[in-house]
Protein backbone atom coordinates (compact mmCIF):
# COMPACT_ATOMS: atom_id res chain seq x y z
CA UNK A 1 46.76 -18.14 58.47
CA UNK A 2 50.61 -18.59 59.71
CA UNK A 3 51.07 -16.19 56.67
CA UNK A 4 48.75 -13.05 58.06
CA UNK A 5 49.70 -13.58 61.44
CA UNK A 6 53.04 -13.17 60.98
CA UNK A 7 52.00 -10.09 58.70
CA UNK A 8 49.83 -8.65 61.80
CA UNK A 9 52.86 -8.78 63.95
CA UNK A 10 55.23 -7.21 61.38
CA UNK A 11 53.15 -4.41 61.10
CA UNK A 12 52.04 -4.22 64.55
CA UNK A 13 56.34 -4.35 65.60
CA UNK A 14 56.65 -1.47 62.93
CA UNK A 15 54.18 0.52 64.03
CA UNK A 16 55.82 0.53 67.67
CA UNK A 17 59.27 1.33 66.59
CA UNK A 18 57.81 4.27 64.57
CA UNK A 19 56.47 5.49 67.84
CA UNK A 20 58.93 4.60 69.33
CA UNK A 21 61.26 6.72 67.39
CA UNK A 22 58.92 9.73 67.08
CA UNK A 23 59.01 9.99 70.60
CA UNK A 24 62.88 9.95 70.87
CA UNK A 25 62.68 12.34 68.43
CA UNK A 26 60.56 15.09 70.67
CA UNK A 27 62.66 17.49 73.26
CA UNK A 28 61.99 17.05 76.53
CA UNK A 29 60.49 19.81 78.56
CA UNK A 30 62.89 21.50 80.03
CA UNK A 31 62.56 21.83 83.54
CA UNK A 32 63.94 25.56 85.33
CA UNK A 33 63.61 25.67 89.18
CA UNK A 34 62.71 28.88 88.78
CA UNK A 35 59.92 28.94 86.59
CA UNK A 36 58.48 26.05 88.58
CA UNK A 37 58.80 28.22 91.59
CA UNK A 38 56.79 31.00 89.83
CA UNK A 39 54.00 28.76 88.39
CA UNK A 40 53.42 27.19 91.95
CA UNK A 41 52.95 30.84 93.34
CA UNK A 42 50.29 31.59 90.28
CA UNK A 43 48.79 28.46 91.90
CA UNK A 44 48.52 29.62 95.46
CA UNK A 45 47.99 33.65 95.20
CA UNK A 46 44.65 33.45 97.28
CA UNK A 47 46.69 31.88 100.01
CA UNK A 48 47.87 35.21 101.27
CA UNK A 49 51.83 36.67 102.05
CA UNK A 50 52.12 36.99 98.04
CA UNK A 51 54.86 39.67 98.62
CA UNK A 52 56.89 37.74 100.55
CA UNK A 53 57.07 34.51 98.95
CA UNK A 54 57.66 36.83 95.86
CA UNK A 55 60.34 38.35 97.45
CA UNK A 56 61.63 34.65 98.87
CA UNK A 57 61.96 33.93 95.34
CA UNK A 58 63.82 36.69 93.97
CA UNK A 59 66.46 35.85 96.89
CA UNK A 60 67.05 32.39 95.90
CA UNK A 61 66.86 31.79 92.41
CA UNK A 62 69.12 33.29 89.80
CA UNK A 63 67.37 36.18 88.26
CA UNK A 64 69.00 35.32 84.80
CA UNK A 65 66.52 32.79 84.64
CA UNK A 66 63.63 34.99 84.49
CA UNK A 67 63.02 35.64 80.92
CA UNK A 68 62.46 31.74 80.39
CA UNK A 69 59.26 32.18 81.96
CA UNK A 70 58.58 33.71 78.30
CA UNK A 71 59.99 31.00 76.51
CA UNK A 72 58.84 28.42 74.80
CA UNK A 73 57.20 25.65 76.89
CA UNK A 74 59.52 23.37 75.57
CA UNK A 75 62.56 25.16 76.55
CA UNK A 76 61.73 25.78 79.77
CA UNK A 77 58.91 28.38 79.58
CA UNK A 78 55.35 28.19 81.75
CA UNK A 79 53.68 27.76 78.50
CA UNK A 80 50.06 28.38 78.14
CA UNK A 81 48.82 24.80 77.89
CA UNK A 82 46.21 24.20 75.31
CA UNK A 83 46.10 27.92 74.38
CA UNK A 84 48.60 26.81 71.66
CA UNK A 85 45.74 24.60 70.06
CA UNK A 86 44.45 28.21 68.82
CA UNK A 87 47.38 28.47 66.43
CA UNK A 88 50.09 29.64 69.48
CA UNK A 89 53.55 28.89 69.88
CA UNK A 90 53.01 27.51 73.59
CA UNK A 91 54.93 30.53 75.24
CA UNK A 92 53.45 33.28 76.78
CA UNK A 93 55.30 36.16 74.76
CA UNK A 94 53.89 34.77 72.03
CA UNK A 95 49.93 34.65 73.07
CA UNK A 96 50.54 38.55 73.96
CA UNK A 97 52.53 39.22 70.99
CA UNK A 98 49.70 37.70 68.73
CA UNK A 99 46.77 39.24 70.72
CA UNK A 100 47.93 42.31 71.14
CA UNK A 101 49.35 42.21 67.65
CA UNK A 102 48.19 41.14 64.29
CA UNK A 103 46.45 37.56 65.76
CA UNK A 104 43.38 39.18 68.30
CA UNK A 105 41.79 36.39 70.37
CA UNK A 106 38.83 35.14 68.92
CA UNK A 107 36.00 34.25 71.20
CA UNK A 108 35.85 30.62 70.37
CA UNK A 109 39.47 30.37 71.75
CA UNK A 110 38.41 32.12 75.04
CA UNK A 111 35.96 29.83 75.52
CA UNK A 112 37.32 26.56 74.62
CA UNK A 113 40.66 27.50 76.47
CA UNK A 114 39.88 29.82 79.41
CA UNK A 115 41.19 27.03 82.56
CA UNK A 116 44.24 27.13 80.89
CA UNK A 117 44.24 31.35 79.92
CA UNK A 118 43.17 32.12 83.64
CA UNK A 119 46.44 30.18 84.28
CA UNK A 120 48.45 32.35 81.95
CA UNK A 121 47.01 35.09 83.71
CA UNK A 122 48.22 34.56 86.91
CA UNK A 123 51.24 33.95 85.98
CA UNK A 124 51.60 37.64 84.79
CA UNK A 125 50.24 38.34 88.33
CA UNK A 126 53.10 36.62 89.72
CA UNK A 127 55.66 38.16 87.47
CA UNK A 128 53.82 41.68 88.75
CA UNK A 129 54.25 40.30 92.01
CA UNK A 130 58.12 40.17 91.99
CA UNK A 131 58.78 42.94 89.87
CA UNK A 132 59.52 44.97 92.78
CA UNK A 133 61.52 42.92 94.24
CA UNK A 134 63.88 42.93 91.26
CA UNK A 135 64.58 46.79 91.31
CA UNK A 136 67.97 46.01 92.55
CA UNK A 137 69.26 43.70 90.24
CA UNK A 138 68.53 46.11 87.16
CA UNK A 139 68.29 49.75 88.76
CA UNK A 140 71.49 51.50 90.63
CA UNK A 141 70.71 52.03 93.94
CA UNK A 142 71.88 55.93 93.64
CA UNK A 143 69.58 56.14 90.70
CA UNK A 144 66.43 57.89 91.94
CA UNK A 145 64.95 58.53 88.97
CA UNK A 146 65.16 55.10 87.34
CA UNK A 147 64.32 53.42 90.91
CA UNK A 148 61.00 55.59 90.56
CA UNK A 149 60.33 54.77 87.38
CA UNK A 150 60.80 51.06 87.86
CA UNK A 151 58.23 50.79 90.51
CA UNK A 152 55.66 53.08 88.18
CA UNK A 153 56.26 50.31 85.59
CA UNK A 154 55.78 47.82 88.07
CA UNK A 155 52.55 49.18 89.47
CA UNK A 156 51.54 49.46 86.14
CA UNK A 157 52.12 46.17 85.39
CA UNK A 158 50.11 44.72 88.41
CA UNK A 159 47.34 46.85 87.27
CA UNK A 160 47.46 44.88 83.76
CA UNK A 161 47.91 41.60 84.74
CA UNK A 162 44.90 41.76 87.15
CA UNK A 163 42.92 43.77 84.15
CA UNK A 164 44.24 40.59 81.67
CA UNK A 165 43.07 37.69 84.29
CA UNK A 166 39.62 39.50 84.84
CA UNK A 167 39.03 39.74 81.53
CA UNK A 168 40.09 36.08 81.07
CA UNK A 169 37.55 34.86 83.59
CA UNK A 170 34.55 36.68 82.15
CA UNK A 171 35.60 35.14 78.57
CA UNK A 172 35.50 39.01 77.76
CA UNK A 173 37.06 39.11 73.91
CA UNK A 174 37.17 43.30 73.82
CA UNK A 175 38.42 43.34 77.18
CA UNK A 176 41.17 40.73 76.52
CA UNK A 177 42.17 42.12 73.15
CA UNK A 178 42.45 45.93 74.88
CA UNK A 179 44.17 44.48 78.07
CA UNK A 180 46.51 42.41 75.97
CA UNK A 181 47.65 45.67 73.97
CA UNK A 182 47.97 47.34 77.46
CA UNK A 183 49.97 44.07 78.21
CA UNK A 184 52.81 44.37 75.82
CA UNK A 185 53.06 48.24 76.16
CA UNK A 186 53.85 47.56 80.02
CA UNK A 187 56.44 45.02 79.24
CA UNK A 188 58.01 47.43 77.21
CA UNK A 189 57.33 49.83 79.52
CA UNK A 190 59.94 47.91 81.80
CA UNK A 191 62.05 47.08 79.00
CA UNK A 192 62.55 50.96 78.31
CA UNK A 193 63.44 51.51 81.91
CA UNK A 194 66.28 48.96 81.80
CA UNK A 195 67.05 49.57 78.65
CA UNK A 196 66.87 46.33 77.30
């Protein structure tokens, strides 16, 4: 009896220091005041003034950090939460990349996923939101042209974003997979007018 109880605790102290170590040997989320910003305005669009807590935020954050919103959860993204369960990297470039791309969303992962997809979805709406805002920090302000073209892109992207999240909500898989395409062509779209 001494014998297995002594056993029993060996394994059960083993067991916690492999935890224990596996743990350690996970990365901490990263966590970028700006992306939090962003996610807590996805959370509160309804409550009205979008534009100028969008604009709020372009004024004091550093707009360097903005592509992390993309990123990797991990490394500071948004993340799309248990989207990644699917087969996802947990960033949002990746979900769009994938659906609009060579990995379509399947139905099953609409449904079993949408709290967390609607989420995703308005944080494109956000990003839409302070894309004007950000015409400045990429566009000369004696460049008419490019300054137009910006805000096309940016309308355009609004238009998207509130195409992906409907889509989203109804659990709509051609909708999503069409909308997602139109997704990554309007990130490009900005992309090209940057020239990044």
């Amino acid at each position: 009896m001494f014998t297995s109880t002594r056993w029993a605790t060996a394994v059960t102290l083993g067991l916690g220091i492999g935890l224990a170590a596996d743990a350690q040997q996970q990365p901490p989320d990263r966590k970028i005041p700006l992306v939090l910003e962003i996610v807590k305005l996805a959370d509160t669009l309804e409550q009205g003034s979008v534009s100028i807590r969008a604009k709020k935020i372009i004024q004091d954050f550093d707009p360097c950090d903005m592509p992390q919103i993309f990123r990797l959860k991990q490394r500071g993204g948004a993340g799309i939460g248990t989207a990644s369960q699917a087969g996802h990297k947990n960033s949002i470039e990746d979900l769009v990349r994938d659906w609009s791309g060579s990995k379509p969303p399947t139905q099953k992962e609409l449904d079993a996923h949408q709290m967390d997809l609607v989420r995703t979805a308005r944080v494109l709406q956000t990003l839409a939101e302070l894309a004007p805002h950000r015409v400045e920090i990429y566009v000369p302000k004696t460049d008419a042209k490019r300054t137009a073209a910006w805000f096309q892109a940016s309308a355009n992207f609004k238009t998207v974003t509130g195409e992906f999240r409907d889509a989203l909500e109804k659990a709509d898989l051609a909708k999503t997979r069409v909308t997602a395409v139109k997704l990554q062509k309007a990130c490009a779209g900005c992309h090209q007018v940057v020239g990044i």
